[in-house]
C-alpha atoms as a PDB file:
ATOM      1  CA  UNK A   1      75.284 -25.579 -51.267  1.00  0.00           C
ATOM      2  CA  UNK A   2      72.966 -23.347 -53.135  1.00  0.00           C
ATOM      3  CA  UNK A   3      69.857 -24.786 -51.255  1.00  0.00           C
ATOM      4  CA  UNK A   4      71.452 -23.441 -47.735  1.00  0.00           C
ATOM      5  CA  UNK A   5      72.341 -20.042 -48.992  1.00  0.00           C
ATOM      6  CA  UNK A   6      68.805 -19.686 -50.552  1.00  0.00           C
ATOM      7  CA  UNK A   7      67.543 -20.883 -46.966  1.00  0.00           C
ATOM      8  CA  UNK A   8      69.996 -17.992 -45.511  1.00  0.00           C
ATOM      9  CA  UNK A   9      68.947 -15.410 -47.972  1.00  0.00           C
ATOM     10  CA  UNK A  10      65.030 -15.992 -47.183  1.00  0.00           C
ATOM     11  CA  UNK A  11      65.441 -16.016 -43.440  1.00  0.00           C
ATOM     12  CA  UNK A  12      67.806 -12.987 -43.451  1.00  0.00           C
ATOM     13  CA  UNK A  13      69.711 -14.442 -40.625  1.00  0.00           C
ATOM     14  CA  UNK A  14      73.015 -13.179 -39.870  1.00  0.00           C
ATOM     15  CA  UNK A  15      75.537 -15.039 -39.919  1.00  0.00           C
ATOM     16  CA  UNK A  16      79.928 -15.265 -40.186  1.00  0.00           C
ATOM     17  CA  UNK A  17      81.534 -17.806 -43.161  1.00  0.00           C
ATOM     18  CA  UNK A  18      83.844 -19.638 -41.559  1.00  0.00           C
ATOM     19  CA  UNK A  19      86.585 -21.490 -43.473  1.00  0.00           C
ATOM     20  CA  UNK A  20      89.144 -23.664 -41.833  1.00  0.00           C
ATOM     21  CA  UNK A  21      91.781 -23.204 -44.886  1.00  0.00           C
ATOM     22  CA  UNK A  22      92.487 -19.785 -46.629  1.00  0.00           C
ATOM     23  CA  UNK A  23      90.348 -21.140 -50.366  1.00  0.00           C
ATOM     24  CA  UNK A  24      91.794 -18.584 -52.583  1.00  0.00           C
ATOM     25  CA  UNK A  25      95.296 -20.355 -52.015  1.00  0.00           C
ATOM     26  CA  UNK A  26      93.447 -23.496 -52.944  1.00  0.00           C
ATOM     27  CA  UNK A  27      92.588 -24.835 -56.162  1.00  0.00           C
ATOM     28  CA  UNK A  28      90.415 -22.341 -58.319  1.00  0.00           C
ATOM     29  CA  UNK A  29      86.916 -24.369 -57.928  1.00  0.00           C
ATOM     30  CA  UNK A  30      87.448 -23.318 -54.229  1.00  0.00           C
ATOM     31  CA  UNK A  31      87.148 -19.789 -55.255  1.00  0.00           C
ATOM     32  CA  UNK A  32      83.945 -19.421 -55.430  1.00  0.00           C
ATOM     33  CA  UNK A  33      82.159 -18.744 -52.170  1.00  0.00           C
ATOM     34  CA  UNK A  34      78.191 -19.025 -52.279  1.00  0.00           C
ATOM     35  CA  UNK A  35      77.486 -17.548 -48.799  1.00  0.00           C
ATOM     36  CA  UNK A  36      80.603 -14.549 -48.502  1.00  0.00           C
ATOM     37  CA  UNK A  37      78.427 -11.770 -50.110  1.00  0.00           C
ATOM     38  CA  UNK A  38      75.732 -12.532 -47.414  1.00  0.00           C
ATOM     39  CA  UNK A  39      77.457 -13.069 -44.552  1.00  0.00           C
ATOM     40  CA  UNK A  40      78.395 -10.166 -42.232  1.00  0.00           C
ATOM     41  CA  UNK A  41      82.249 -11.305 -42.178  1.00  0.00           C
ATOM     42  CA  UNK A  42      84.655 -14.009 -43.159  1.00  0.00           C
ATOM     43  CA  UNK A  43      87.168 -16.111 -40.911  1.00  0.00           C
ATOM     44  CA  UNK A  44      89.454 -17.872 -43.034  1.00  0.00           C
ATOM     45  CA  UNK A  45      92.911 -19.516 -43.055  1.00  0.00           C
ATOM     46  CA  UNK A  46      93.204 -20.028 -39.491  1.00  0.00           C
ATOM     47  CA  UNK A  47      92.475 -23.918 -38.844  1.00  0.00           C
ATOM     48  CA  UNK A  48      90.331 -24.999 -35.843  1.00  0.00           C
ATOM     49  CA  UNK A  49      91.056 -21.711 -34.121  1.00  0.00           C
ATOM     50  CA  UNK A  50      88.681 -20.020 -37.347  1.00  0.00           C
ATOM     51  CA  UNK A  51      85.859 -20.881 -35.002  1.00  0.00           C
ATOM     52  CA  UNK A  52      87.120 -19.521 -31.936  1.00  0.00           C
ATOM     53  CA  UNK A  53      87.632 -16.373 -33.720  1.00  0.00           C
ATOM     54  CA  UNK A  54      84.572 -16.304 -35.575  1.00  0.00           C
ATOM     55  CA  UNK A  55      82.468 -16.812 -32.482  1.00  0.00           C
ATOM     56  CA  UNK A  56      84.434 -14.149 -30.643  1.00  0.00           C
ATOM     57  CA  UNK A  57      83.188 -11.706 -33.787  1.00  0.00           C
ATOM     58  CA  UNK A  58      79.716 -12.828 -32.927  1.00  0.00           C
ATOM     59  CA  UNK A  59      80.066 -12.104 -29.447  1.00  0.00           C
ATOM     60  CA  UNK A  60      81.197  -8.810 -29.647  1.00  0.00           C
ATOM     61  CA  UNK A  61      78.691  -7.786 -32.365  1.00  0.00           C
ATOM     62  CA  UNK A  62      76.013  -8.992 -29.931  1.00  0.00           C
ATOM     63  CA  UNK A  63      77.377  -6.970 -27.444  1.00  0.00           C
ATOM     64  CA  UNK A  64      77.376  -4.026 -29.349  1.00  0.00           C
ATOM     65  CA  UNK A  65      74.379  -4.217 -31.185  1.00  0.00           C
ATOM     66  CA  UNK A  66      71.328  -1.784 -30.644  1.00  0.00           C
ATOM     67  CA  UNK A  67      68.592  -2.789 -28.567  1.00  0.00           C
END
């Protein structure tokens, strides 16, 4: 929605996209990603384990993050 990724944008909150199917093998509305140029990485393709790996990105760039 173009509401959330305005809220995103103004709160400058970091955050992963997460997509349980790989879009650009899906039909070409699905293309178009509103929140991928903001996000600090993508997780896509993967199914139900997308958010397993996306919160082990998070993790990691917590843990190495400076202070």
């Amino acid at each position: 929605s173009v509401a959330i990724r305005d809220a995103l944008a103004a709160t400058g909150i970091r955050f992963i996209a997460v997509h349980l199917s790989n879009p650009p093998r899906r039909e070409p509305f699905r293309h178009t990603s509103y929140f991928t140029d903001l996000a600090v990485g993508v997780v896509a393709g993967f199914g139900p384990l997308s958010y397993g790996l996306a919160l082990t990105a998070a993790i990691r760039r917590l843990e190495t993050a400076s202070p």
